[in-house]
C-alpha atoms as a PDB file:
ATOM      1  CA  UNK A   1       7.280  17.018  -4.406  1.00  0.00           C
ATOM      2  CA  UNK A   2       4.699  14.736  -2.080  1.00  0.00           C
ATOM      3  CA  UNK A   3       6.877  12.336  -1.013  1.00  0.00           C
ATOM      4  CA  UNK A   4       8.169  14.722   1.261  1.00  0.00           C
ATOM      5  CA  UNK A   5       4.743  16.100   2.442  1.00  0.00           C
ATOM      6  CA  UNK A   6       4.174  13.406   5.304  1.00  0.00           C
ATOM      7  CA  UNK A   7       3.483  16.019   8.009  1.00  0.00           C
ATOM      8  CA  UNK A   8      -0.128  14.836   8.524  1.00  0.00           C
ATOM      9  CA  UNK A   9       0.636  11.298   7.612  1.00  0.00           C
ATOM     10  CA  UNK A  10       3.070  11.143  10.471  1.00  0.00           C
ATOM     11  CA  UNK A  11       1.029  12.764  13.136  1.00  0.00           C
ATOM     12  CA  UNK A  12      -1.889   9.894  11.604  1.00  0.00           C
ATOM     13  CA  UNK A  13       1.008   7.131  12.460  1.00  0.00           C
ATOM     14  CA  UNK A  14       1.654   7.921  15.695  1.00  0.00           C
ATOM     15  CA  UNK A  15      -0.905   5.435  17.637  1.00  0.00           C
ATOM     16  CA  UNK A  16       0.914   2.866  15.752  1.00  0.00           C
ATOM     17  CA  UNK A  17       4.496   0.883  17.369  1.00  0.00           C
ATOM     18  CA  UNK A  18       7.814   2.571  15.758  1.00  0.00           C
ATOM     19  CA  UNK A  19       8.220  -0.602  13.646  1.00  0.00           C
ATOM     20  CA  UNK A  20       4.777  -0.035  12.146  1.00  0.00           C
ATOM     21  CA  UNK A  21       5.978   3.617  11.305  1.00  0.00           C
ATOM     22  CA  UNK A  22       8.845   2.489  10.181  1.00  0.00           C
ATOM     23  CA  UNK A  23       7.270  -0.511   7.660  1.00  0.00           C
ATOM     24  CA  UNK A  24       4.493   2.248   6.199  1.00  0.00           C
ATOM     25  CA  UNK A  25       6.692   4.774   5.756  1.00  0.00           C
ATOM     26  CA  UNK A  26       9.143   2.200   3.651  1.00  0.00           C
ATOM     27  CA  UNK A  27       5.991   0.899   1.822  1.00  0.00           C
ATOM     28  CA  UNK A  28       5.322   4.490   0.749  1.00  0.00           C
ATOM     29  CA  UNK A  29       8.694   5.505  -0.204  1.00  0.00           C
ATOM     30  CA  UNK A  30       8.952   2.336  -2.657  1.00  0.00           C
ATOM     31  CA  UNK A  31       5.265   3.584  -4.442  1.00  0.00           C
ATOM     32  CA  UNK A  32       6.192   7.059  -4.702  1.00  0.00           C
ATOM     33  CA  UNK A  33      10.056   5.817  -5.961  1.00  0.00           C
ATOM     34  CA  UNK A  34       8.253   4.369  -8.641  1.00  0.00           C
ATOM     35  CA  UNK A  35       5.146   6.597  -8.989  1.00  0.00           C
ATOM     36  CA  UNK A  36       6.585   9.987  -8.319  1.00  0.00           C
ATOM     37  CA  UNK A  37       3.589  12.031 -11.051  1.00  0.00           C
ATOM     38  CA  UNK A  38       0.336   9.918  -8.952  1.00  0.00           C
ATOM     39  CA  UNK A  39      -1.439  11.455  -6.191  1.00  0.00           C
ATOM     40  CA  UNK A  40      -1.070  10.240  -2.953  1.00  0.00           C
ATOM     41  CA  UNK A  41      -4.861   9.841  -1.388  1.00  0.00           C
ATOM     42  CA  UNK A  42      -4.568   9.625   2.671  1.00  0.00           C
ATOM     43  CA  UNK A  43      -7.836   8.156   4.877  1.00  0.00           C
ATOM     44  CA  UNK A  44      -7.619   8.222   8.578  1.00  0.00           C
ATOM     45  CA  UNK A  45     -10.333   5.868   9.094  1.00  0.00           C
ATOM     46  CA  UNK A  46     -11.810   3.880  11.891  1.00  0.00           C
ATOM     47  CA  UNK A  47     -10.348   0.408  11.373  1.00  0.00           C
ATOM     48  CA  UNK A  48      -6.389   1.434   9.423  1.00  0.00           C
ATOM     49  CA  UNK A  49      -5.077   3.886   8.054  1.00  0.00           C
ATOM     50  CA  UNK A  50      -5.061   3.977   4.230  1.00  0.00           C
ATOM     51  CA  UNK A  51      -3.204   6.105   2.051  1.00  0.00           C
ATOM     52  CA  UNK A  52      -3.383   4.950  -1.985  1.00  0.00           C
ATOM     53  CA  UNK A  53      -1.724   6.242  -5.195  1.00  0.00           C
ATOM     54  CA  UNK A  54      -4.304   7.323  -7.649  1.00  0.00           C
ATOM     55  CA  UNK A  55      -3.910   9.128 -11.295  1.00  0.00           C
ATOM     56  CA  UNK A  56      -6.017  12.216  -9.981  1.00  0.00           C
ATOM     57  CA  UNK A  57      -7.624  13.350  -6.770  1.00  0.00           C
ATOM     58  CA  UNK A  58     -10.617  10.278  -7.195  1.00  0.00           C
ATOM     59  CA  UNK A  59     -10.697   7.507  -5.455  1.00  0.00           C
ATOM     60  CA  UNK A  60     -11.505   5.083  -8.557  1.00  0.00           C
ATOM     61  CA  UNK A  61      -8.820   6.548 -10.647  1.00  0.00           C
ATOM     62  CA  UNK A  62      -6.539   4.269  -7.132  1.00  0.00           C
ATOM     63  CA  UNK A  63      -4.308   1.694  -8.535  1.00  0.00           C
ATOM     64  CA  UNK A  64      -2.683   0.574  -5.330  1.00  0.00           C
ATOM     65  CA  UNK A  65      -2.208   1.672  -1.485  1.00  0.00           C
ATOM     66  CA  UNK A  66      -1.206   0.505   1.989  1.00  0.00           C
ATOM     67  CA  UNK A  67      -3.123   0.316   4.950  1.00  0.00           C
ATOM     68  CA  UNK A  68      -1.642   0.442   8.181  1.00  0.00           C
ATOM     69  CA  UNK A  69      -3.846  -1.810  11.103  1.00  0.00           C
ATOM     70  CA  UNK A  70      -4.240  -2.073  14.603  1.00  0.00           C
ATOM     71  CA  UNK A  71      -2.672  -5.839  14.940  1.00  0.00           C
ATOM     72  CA  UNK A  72       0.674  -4.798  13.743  1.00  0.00           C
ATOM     73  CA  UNK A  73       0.090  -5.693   9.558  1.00  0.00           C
ATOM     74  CA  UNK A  74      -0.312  -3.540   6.832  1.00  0.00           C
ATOM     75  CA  UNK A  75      -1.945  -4.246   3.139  1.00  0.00           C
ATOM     76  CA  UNK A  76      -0.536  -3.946   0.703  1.00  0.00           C
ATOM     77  CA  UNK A  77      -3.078  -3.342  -1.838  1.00  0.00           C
ATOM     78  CA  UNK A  78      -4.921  -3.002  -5.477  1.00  0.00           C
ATOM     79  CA  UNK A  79      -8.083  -1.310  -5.566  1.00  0.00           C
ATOM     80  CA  UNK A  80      -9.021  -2.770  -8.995  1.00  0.00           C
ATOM     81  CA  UNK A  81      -7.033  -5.942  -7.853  1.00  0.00           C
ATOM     82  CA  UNK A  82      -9.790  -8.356  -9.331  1.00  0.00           C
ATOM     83  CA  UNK A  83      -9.156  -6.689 -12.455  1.00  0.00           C
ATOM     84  CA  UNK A  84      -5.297  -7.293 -12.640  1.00  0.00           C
ATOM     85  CA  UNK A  85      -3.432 -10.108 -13.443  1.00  0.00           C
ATOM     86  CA  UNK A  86      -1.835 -12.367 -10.735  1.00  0.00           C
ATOM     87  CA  UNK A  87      -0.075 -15.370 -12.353  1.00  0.00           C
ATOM     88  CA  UNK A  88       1.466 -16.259  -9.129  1.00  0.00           C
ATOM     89  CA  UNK A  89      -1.580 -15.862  -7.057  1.00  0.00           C
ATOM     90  CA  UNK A  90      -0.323 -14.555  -3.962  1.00  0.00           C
ATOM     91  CA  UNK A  91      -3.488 -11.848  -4.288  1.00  0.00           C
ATOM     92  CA  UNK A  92      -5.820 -12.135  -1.314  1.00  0.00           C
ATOM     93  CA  UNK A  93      -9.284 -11.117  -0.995  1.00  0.00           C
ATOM     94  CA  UNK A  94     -12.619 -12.544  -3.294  1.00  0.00           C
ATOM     95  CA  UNK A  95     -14.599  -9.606  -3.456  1.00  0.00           C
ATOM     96  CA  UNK A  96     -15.558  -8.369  -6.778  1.00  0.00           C
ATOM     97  CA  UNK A  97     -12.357  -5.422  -6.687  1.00  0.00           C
ATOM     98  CA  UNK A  98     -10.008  -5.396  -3.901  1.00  0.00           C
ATOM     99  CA  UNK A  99      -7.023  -7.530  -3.154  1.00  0.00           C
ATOM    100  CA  UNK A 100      -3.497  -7.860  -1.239  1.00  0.00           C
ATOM    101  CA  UNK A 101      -1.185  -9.206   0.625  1.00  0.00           C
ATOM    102  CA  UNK A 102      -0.614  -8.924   4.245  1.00  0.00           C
ATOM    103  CA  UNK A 103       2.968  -7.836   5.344  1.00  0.00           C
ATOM    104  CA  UNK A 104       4.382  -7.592   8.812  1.00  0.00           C
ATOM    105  CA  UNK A 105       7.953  -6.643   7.875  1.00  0.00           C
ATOM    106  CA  UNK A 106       9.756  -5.752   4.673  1.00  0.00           C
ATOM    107  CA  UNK A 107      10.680  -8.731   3.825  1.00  0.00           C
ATOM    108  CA  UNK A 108       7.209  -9.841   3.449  1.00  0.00           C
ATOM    109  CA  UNK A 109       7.207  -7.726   0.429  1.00  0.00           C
ATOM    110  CA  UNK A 110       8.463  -9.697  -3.392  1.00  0.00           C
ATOM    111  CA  UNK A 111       8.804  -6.517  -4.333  1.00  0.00           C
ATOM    112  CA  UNK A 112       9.702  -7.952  -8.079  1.00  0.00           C
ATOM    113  CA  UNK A 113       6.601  -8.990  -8.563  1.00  0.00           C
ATOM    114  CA  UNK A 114       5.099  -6.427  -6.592  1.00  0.00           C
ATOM    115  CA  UNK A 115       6.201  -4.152  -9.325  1.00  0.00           C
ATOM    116  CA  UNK A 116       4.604  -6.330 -12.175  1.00  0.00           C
ATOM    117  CA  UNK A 117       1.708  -5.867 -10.456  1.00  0.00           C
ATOM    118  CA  UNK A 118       1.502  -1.874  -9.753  1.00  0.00           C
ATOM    119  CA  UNK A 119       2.852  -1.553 -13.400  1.00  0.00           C
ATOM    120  CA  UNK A 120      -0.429  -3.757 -14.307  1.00  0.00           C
ATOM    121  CA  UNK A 121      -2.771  -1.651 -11.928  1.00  0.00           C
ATOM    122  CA  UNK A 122      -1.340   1.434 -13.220  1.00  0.00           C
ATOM    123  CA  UNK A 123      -1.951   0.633 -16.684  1.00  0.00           C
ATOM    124  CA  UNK A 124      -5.281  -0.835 -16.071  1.00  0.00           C
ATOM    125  CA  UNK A 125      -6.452   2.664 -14.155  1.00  0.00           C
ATOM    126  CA  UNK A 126      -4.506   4.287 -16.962  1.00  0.00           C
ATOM    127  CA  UNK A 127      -7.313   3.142 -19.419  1.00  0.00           C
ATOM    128  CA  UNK A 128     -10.154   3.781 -17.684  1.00  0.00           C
ATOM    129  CA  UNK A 129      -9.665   6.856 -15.432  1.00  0.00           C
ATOM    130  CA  UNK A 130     -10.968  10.166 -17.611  1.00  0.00           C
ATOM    131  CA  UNK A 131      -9.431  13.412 -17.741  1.00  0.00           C
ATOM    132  CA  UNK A 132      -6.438  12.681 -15.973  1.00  0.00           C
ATOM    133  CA  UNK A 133      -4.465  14.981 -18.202  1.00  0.00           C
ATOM    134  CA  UNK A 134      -6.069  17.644 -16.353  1.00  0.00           C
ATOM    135  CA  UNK A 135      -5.338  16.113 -12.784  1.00  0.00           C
ATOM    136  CA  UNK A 136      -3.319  17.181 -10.032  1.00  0.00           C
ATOM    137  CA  UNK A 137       0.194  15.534 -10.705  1.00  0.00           C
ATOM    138  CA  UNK A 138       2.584  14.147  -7.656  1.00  0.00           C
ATOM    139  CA  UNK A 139       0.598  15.496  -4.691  1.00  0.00           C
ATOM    140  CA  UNK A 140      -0.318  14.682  -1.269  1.00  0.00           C
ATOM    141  CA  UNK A 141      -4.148  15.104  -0.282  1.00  0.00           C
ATOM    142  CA  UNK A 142      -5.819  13.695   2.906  1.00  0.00           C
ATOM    143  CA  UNK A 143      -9.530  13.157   2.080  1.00  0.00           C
ATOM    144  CA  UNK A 144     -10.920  11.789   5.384  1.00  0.00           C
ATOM    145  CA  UNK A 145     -10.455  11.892   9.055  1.00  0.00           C
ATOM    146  CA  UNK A 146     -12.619   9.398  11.217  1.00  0.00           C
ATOM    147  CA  UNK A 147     -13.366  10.790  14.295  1.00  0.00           C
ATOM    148  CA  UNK A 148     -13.636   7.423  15.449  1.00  0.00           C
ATOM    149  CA  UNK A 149     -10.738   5.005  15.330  1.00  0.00           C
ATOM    150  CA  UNK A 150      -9.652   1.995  16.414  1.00  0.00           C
ATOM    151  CA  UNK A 151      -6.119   2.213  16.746  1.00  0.00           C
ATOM    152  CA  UNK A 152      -3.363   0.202  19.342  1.00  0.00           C
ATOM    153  CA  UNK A 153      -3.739   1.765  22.663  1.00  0.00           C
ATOM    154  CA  UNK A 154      -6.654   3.586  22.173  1.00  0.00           C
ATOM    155  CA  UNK A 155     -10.353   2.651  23.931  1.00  0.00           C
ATOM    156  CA  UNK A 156     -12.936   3.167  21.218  1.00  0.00           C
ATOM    157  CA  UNK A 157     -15.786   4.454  22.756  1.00  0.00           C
ATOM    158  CA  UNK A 158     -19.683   2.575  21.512  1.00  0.00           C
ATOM    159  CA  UNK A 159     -22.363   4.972  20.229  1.00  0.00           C
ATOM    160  CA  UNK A 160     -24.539   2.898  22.885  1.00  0.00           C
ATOM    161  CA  UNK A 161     -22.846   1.159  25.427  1.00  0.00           C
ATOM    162  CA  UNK A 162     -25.195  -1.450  27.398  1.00  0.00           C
ATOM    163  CA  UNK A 163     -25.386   0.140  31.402  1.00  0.00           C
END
């Protein structure tokens, strides 16, 4: 099973304080509690560390993730968000598909309603995503590896630094 395939996730994590660690790899374990057949999508990328839950190997066929930042938050996020259904509107974000919410610790998470909504997001990627049958079912896949990042403790270095 994936959810116990973190080798590379952890070794991605490490930049990050032990309390960030310890808040993304609680954020994942509640996703893959309730999503154990979705694909786990990992992107090491310049500005946070993203790792989503999608019906196949695609990124479109996403229906929610966490990214983990430099300043200590994560998202916790819906990649058709815009699409979904948010009667409390604790959603942020205006752009035409992404939304969250911004957590710091786990208590920042209604995780109630947080449910609601990944059932929604799930069931809206459910309809549109194609051939899924044929997908890849509970696995772990990292897709991209900046070799660039901006990360706590880490100098990023400019493509042309003024002399």
């Amino acid at each position: 099973m994936a959810k116990a395939d973190n080798t590379e996730l952890l070794l991605f994590l490490r930049p990050f304080s032990p309390q960030m660690q310890d808040l993304a790899l609680w954020l994942r374990d509640f996703i893959w509690d309730q999503y154990p057949d979705c694909n786990e999508l990992i992107y090491d990328n310049y500005n946070a560390l993203a790792f989503g839950w999608s019906l196949s190997h695609k990124l479109g066929d996403t229906f929610c993730s966490v990214a983990v930042y430099g300043d200590e938050s994560a998202h916790f996020g819906f990649y058709w968000g815009a699409k979904i259904d948010d009667p409390q509107k604790i959603l942020l974000g205006n752009g035409s598909q992404y939304r969250y919410i911004k957590i710091k610790e786990k208590s920042d998470l209604p995780q109630d309603y947080i449910k609601l909504l990944m059932a929604n997001a799930h069931a809206y990627v459910l309809d549109k995503a194609k051939d899924i049958d044929k997908a890849p079912k509970g696995t772990t896949v990292t897709k991209s590896i900046s070799p660039v990042k901006k990360r706590p403790g880490m100098v990023v270095a400019k493509k042309n630094p003024k002399i």
